[in-house]
Protein backbone atom coordinates (compact mmCIF):
# COMPACT_ATOMS: atom_id res chain seq x y z
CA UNK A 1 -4.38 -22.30 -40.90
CA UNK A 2 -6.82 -24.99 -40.29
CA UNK A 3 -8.11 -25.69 -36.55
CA UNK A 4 -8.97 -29.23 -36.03
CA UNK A 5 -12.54 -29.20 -34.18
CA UNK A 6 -12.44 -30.88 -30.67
CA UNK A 7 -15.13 -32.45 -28.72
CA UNK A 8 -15.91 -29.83 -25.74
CA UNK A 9 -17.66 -30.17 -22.86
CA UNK A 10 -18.64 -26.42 -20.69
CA UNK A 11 -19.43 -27.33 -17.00
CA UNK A 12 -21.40 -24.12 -15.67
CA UNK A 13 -24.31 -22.16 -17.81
CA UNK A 14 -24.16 -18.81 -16.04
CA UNK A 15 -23.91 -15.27 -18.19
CA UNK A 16 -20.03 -16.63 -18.87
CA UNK A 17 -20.60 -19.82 -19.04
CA UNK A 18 -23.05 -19.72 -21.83
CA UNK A 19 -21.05 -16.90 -23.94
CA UNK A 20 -18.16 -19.45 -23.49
CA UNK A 21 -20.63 -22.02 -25.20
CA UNK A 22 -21.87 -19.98 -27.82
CA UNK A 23 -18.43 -19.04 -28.82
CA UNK A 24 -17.83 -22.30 -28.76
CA UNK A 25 -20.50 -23.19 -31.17
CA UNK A 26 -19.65 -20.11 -33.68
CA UNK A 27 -16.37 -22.19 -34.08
CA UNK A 28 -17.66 -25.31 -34.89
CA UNK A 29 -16.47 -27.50 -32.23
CA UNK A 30 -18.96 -30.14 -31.02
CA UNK A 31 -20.46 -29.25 -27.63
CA UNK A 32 -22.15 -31.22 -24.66
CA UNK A 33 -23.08 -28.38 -21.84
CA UNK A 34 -23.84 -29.28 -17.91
CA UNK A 35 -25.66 -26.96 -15.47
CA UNK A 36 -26.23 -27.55 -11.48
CA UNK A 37 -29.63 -25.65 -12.25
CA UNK A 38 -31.59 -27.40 -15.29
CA UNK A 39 -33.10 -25.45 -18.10
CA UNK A 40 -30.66 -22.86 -18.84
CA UNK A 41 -29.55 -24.72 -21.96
CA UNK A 42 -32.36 -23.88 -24.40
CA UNK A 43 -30.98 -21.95 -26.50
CA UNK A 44 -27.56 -23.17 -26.64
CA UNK A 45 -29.28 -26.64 -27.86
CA UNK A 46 -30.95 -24.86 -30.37
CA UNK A 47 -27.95 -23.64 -31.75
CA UNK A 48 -25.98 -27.53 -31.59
CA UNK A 49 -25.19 -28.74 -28.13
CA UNK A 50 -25.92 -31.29 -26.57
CA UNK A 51 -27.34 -31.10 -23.01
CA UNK A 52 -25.45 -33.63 -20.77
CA UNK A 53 -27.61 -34.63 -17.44
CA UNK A 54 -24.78 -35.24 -15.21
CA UNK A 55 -21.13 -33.91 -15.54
CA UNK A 56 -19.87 -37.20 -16.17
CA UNK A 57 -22.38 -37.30 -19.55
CA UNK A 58 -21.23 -33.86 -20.47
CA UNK A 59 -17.00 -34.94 -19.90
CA UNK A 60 -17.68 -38.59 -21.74
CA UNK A 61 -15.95 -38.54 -24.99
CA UNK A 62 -14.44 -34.89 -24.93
CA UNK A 63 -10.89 -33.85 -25.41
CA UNK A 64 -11.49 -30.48 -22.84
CA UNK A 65 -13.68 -29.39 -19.79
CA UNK A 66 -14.10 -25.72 -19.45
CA UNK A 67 -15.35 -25.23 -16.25
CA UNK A 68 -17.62 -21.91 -15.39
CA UNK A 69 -18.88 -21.74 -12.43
CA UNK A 70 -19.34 -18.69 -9.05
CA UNK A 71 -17.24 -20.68 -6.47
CA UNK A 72 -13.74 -21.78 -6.78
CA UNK A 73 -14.49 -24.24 -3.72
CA UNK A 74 -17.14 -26.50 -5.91
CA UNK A 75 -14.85 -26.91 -8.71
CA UNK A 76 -12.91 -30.15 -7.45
CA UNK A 77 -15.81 -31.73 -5.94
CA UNK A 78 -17.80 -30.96 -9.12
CA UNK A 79 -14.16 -32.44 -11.69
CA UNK A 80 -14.47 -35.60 -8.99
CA UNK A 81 -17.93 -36.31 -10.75
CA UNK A 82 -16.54 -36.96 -14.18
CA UNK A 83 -16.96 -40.58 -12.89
CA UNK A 84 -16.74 -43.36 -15.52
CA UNK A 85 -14.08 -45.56 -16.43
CA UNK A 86 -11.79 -43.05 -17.97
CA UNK A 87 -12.90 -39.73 -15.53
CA UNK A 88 -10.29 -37.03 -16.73
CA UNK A 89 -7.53 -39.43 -17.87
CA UNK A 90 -6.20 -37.61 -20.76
CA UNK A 91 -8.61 -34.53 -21.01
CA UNK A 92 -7.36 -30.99 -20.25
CA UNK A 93 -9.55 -29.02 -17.90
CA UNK A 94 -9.45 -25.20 -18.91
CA UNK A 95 -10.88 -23.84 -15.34
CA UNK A 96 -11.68 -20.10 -15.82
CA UNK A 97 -13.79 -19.70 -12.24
CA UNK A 98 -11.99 -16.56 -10.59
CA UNK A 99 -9.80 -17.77 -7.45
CA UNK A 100 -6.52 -17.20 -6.20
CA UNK A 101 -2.81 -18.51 -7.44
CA UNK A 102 -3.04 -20.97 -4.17
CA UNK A 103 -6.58 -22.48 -5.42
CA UNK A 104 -5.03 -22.78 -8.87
CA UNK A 105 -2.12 -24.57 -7.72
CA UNK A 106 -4.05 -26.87 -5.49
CA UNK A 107 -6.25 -27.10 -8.26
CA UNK A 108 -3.59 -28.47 -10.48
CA UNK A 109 -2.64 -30.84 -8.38
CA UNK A 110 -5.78 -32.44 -8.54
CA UNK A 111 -6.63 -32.43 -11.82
CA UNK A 112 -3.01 -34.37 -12.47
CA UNK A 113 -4.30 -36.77 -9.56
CA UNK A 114 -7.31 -37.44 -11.33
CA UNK A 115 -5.02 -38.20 -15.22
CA UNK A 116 -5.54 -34.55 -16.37
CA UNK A 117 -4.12 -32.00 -17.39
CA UNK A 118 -4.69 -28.22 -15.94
CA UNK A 119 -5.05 -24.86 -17.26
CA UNK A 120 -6.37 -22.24 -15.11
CA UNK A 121 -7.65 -19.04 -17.00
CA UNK A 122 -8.51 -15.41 -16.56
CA UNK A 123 -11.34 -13.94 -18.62
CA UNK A 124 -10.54 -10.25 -18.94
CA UNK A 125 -13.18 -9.31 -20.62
CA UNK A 126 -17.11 -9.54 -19.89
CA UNK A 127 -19.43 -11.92 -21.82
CA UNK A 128 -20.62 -9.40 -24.41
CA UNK A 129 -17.06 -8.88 -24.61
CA UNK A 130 -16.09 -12.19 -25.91
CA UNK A 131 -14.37 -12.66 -29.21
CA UNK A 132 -13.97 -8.52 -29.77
CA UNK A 133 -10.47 -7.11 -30.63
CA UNK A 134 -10.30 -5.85 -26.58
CA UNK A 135 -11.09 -9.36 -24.73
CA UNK A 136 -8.49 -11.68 -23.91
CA UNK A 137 -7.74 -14.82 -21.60
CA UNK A 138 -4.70 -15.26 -19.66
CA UNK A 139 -3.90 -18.90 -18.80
CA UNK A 140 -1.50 -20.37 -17.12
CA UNK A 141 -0.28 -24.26 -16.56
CA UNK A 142 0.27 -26.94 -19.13
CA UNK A 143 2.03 -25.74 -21.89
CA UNK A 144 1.47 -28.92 -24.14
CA UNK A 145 -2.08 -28.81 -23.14
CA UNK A 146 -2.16 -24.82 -24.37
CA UNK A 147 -0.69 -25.57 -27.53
CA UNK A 148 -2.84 -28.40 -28.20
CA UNK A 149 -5.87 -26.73 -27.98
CA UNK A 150 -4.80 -22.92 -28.47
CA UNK A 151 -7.39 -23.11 -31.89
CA UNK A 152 -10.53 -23.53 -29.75
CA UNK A 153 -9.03 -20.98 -26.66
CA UNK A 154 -8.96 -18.75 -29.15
CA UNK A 155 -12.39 -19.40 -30.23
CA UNK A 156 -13.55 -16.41 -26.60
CA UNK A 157 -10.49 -14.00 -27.20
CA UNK A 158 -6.80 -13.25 -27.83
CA UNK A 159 -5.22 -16.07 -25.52
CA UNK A 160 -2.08 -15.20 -23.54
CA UNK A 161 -0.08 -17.74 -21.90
CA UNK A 162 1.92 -16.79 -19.41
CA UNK A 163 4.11 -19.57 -18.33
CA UNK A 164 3.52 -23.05 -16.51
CA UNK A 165 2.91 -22.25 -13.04
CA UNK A 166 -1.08 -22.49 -12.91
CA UNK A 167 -0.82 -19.38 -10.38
CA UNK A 168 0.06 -17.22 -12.56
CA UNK A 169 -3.18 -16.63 -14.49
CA UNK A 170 -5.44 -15.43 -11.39
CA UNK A 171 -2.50 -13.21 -10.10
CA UNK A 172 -2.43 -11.26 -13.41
CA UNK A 173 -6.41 -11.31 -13.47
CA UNK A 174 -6.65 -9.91 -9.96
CA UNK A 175 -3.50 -7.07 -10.64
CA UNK A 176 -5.56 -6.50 -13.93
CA UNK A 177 -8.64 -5.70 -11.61
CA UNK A 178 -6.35 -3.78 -9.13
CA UNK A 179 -5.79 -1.40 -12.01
CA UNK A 180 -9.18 -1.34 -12.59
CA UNK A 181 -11.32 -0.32 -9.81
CA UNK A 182 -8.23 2.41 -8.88
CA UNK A 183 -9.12 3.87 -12.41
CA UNK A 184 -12.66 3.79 -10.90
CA UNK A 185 -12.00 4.80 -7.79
CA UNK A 186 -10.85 7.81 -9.43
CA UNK A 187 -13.38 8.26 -11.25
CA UNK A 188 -16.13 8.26 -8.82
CA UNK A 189 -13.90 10.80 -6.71
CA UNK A 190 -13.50 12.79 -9.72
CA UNK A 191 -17.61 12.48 -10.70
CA UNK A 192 -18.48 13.69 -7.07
CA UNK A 193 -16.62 16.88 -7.19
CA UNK A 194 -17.92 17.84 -10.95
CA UNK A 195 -21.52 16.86 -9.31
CA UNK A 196 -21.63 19.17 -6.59
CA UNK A 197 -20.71 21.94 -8.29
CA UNK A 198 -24.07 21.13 -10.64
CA UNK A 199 -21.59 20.10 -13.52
CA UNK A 200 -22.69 17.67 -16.35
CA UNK A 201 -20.33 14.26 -15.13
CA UNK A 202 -20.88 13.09 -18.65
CA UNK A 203 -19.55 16.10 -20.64
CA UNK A 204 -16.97 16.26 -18.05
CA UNK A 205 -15.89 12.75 -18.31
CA UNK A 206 -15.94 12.61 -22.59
CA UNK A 207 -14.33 15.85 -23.06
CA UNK A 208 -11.84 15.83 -20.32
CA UNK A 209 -11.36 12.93 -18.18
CA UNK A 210 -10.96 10.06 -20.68
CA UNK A 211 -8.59 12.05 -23.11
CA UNK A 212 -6.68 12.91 -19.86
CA UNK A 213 -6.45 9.44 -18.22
CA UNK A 214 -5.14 8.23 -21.64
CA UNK A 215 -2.27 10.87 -21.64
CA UNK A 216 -1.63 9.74 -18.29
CA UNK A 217 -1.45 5.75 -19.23
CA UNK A 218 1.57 6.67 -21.32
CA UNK A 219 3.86 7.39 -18.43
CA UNK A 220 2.92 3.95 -17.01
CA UNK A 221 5.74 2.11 -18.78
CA UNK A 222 8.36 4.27 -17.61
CA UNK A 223 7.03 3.80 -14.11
CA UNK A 224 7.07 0.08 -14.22
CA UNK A 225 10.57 0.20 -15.18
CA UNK A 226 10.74 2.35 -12.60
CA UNK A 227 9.62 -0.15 -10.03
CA UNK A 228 12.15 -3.13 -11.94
CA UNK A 229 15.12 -1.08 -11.02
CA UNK A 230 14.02 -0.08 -7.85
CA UNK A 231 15.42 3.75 -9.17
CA UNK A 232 12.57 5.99 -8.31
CA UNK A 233 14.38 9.18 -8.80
CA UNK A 234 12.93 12.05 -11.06
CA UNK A 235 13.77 15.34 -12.68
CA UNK A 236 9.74 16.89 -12.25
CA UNK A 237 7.04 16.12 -9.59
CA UNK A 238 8.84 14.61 -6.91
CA UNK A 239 6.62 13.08 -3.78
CA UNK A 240 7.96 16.10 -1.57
CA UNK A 241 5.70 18.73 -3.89
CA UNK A 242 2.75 16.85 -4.08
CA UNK A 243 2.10 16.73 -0.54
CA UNK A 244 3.37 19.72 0.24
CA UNK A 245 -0.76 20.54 0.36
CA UNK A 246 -3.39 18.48 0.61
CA UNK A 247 -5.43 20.51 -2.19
CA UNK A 248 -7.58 17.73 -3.48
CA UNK A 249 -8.89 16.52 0.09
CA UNK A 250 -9.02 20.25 1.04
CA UNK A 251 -11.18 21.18 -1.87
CA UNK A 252 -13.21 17.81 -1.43
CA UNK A 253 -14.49 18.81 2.18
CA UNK A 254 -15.06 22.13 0.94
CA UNK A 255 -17.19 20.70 -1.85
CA UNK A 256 -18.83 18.61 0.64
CA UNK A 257 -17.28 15.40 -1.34
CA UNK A 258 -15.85 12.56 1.34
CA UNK A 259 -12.12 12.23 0.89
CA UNK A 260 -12.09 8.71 1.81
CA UNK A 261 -10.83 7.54 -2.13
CA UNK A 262 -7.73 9.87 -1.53
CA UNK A 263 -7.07 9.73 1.58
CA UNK A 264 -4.84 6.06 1.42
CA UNK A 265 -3.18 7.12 -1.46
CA UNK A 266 -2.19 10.41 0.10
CA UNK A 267 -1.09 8.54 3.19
CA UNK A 268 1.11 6.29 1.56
CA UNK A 269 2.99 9.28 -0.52
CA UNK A 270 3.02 11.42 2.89
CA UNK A 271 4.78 7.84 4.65
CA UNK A 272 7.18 7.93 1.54
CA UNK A 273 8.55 11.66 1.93
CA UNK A 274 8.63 10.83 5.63
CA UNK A 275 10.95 7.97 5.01
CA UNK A 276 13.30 10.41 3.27
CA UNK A 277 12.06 9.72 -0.32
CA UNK A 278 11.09 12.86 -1.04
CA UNK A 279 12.69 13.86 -3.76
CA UNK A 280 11.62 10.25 -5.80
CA UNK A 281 8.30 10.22 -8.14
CA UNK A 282 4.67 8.58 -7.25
CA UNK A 283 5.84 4.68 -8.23
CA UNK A 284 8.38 4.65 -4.97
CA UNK A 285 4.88 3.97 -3.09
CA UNK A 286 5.28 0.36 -4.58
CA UNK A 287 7.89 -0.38 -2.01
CA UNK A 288 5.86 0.65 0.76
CA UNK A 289 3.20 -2.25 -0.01
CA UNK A 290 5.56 -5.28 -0.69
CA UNK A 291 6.31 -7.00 2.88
């Protein structure tokens, strides 16, 4: 299916920002590119787009704004510069500068104050990333303006949309990253005990670790239903036996490897037993983090 080409403009010219462009580009779509900091658009100009000198050059005469820039806070004050006659009356501003579901719903407020419309997106992915079968976007907001213009989202990554509420993008991008840096927390826990034994971290971590995380991501599904019902029971490995003995953080201080990694999650399954859980599995621990 044909995409119709749309008039872009990218507001921001930082390591995403300028992927964003150049993916951009690669799709054909016609693109005017803003940066606070001049002369970071050399090469994107060499490749077709047109360097705007103020943002309301770079938003005059485009269909979408896809603002890229480090702080959340500077994103209305820099949307309030469109300026002009028209401003953002009928353009859709795709804002994919990390913040929280609050700042995306305040965010979406304004943007309809000022005649737009208001997606807020989650890059998951990192700018050498872009466009490969792993990277995708989740956005969240105005589904017309989604639909619209899914051709040139699609131009970075797999776009998901995840419903209207423009909170919903940065909640899923920051439980995304939650998952993340536990997986490397673990890792680095893991990668300090092979070290001080003199063991190769790398050969440890091909052969052993990654085939054995991946096992382990195949019970997650059954968990998360798990934590849907609110039924944490389990025929094998209840919470009860895994703290029976603190084997990991004993070994660890042995090793001379800090515990501190462990040490909350074991708390939390030790509070879970105590509460009389005992005999539940490891995704019971949910409940003791919701308020």
């Amino acid at each position: 299916m044909s995409v119709e080409k749309t008039g872009v403009a990218v507001l921001g010219l930082g390591s995403m920002g300028s992927a964003l462009a150049g993916a951009l580009l690669a799709g054909g779509h016609a693109v005017r590119v803003w940066n606070r900091t001049p002369g970071r658009a050399g090469e994107l100009v060499a490749r077709g787009a047109r360097e705007a000198g103020s943002v309301a050059e770079a938003v005059d005469g485009c269909d979408v704004v896809i603002v890229c820039i480090l702080d959340y806070g500077d994103v209305g004050p820099l949307l309030e510069q469109a300026g002009g006659p028209a401003g953002l009356q009928g353009r859709v501003v795709v804002n994919v500068t990390n913040g929280s579901p609050e700042e995306a719903r305040e965010m979406a407020e304004r943007v309809t104050a000022l005649g737009g419309e208001y997606l807020d997106g989650g890059i998951m992915a990192v700018p050498e990333m872009l466009a490969a079968p792993q990277a995708f976007v989740l956005y969240s907001g105005s589904r017309p303006a989604f639909d619209a213009h899914r051709g040139l989202l699609d131009s970075f990554a797999r776009s998901v949309y995840l419903g209207e509420e423009p909170g919903l993008a940065p909640l899923n991008d920051l439980a995304l990253l939650s998952g993340m840096y536990g997986m490397f927390g673990g890792f680095a826990h893991a990668a300090a005990l092979i070290r001080s034994a003199g063991g190769s971290v790398s050969g440890f971590t091909s052969t052993l670790l990654v085939p054995w995380l991946q096992a382990m991501t195949g019970g997650l599904p059954a968990m998360a239903e798990q934590v849907d019902s609110g039924d944490y029971s389990v025929t094998g490995s209840p919470l009860a036996m895994q703290v029976s003995h603190d084997a990991l953080g004993d070994v660890s201080r042995a090793q001379g490897v800090s515990p501190e990694l462990w040490a909350p999650v074991l708390a939390l399954m030790e509070r879970r037993v105590a509460d009389g859980h005992g005999s539940e599995g490891f995704a019971g621990v949910v409940e003791l983090l919701m308020r």
